[in-house]
C-alpha atoms as a PDB file:
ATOM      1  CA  UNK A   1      20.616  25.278 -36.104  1.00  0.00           C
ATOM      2  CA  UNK A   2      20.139  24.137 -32.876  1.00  0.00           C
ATOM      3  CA  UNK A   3      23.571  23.025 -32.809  1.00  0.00           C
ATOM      4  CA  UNK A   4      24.938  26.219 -33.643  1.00  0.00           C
ATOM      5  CA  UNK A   5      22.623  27.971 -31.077  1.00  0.00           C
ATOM      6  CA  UNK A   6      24.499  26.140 -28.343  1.00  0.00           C
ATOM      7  CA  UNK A   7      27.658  26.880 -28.828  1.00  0.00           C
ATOM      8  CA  UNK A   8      27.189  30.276 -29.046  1.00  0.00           C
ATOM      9  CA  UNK A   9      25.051  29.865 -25.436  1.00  0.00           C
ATOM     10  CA  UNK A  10      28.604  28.061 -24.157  1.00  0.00           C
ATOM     11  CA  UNK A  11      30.746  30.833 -25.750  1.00  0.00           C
ATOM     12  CA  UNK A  12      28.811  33.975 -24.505  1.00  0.00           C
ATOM     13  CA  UNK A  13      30.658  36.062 -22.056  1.00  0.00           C
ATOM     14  CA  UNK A  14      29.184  37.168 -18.530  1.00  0.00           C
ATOM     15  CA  UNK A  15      28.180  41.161 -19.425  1.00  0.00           C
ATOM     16  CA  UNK A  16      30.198  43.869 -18.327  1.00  0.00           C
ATOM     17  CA  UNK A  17      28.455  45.625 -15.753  1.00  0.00           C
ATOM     18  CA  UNK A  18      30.700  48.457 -15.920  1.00  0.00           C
ATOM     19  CA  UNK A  19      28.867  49.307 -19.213  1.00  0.00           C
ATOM     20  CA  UNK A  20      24.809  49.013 -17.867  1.00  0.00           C
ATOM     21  CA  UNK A  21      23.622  51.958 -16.063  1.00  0.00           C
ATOM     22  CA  UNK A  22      20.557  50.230 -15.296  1.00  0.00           C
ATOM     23  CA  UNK A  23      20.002  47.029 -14.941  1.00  0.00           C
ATOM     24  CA  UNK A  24      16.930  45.006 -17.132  1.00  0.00           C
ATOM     25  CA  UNK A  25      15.856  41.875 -14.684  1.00  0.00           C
ATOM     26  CA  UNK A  26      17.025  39.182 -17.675  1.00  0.00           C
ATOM     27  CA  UNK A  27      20.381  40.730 -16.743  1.00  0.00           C
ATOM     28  CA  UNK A  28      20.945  39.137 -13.367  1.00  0.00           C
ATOM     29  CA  UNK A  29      20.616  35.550 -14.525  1.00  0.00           C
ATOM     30  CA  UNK A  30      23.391  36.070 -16.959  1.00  0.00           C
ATOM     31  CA  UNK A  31      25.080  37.705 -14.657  1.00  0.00           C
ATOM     32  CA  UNK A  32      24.919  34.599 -12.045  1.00  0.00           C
ATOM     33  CA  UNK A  33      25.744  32.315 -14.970  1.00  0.00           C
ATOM     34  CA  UNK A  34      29.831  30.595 -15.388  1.00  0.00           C
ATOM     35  CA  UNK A  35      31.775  32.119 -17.767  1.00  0.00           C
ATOM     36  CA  UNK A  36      32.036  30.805 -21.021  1.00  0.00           C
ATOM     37  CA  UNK A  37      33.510  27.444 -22.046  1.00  0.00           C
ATOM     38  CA  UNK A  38      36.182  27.244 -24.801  1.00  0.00           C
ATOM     39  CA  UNK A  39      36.618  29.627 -27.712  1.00  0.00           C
ATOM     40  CA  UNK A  40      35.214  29.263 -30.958  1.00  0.00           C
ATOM     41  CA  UNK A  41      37.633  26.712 -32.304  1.00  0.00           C
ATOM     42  CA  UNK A  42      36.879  24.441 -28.960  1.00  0.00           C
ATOM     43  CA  UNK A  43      33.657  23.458 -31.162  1.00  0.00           C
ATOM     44  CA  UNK A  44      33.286  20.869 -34.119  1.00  0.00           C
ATOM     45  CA  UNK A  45      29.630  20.458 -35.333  1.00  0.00           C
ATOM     46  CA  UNK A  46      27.961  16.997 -36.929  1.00  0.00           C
ATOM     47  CA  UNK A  47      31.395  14.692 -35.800  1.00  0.00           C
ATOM     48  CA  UNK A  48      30.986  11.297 -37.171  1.00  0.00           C
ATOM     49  CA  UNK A  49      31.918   8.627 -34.245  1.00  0.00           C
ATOM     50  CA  UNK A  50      32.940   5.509 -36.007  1.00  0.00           C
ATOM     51  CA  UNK A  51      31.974   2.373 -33.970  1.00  0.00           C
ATOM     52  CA  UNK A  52      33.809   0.527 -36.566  1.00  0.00           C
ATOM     53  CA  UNK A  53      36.308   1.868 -39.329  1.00  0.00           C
ATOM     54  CA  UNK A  54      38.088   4.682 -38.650  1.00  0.00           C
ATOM     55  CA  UNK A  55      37.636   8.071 -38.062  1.00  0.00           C
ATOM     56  CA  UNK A  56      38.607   8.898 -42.186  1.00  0.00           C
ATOM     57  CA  UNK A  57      36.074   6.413 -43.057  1.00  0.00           C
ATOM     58  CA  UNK A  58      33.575   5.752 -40.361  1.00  0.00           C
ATOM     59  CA  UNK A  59      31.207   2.237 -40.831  1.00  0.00           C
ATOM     60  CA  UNK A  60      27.850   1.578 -40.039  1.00  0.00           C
ATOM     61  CA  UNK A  61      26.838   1.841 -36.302  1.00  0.00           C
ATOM     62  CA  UNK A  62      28.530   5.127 -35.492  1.00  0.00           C
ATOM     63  CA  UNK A  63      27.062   7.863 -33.479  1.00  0.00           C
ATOM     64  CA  UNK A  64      26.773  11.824 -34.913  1.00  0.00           C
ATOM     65  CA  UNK A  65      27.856  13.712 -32.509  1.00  0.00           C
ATOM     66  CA  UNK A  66      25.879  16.867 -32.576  1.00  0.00           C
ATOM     67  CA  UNK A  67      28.993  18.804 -31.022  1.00  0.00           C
ATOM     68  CA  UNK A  68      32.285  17.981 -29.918  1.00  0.00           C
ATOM     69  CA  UNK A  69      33.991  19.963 -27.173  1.00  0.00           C
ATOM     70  CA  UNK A  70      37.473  19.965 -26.348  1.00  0.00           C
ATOM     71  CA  UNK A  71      38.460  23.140 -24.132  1.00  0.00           C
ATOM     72  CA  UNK A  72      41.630  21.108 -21.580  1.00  0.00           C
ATOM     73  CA  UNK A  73      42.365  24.769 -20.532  1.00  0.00           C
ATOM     74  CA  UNK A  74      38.734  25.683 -19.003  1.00  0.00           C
ATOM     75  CA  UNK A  75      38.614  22.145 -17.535  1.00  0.00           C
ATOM     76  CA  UNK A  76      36.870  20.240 -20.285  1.00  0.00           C
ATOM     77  CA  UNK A  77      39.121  17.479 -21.589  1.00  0.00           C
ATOM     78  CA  UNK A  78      36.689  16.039 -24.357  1.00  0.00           C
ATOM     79  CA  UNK A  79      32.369  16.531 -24.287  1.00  0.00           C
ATOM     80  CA  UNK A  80      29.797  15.197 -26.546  1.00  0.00           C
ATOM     81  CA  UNK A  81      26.627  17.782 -26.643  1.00  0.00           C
ATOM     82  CA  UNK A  82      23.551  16.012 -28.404  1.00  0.00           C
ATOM     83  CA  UNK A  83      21.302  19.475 -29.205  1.00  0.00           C
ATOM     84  CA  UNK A  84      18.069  18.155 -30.000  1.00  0.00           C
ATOM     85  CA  UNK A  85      14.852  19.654 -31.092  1.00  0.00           C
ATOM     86  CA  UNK A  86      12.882  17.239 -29.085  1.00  0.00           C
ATOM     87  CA  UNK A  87      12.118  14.957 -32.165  1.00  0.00           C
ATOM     88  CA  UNK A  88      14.130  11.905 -31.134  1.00  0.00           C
ATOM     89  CA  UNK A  89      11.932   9.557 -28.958  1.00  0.00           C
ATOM     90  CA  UNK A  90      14.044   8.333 -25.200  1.00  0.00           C
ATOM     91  CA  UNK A  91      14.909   5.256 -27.145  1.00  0.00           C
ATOM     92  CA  UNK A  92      16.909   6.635 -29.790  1.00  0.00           C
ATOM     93  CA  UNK A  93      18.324   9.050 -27.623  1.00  0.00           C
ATOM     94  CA  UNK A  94      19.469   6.214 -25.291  1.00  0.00           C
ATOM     95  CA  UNK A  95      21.150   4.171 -28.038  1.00  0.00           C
ATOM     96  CA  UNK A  96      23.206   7.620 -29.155  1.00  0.00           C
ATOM     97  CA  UNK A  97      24.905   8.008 -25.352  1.00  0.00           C
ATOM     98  CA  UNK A  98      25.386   4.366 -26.119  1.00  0.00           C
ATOM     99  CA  UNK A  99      26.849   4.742 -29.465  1.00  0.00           C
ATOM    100  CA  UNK A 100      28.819   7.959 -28.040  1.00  0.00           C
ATOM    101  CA  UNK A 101      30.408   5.160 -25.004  1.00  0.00           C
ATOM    102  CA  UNK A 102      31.421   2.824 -27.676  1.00  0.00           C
ATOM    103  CA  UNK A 103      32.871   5.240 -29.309  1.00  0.00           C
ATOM    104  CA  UNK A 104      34.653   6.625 -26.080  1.00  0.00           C
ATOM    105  CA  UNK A 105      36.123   2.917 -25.361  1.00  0.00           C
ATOM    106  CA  UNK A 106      37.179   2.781 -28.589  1.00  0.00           C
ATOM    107  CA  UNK A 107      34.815   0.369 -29.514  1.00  0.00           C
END
């Protein structure tokens, strides 16, 4: 779920202020925040990243990317997002963003 959580943090939209009368104080951080990023079909969850085979039939040594963003038109030509529970130790989390470069350089 985490996954899913943050895209739909990346997708929200700033609020309309036109619409609050009053405004709660959570509002003015959102309102401070960037607009969202992409649209809903921007996002691909749980992408296999083959380091070897291809990307129909990924081998052994391949990152998972968590979530894949493409969004060209907001700036964003291609992002890996690793949403993690804070279960992975700094280790393995190190030899993903390695796994992810590989992947990047095409192995």
């Amino acid at each position: 779920m985490a996954g899913n959580e943050t895209v739909i943090a990346m997708l929200r939209p700033k609020p309309n202020m036109a619409r609050l009368t009053v405004d709660p104080p959570h509002v003015q951080a959102a309102v401070d925040g960037p607009d969202g990023i992409g649209t809903i079909a921007s996002y691909w969850t749980v992408v296999s990243l083959p380091a070897t085979g291809t990307w129909n039939a990924p081998g052994k040594g391949g990152a998972q990317a968590d979530i894949v963003l493409t969004a060209p038109q907001d700036g964003v030509p291609l992002t890996f997002i690793s949403a993690d529970n804070c279960h992975e130790t700094v280790e393995e989390l190190a030899d993903k963003l390695e796994k992810y470069a590989r992947s990047s350089r095409g192995r």
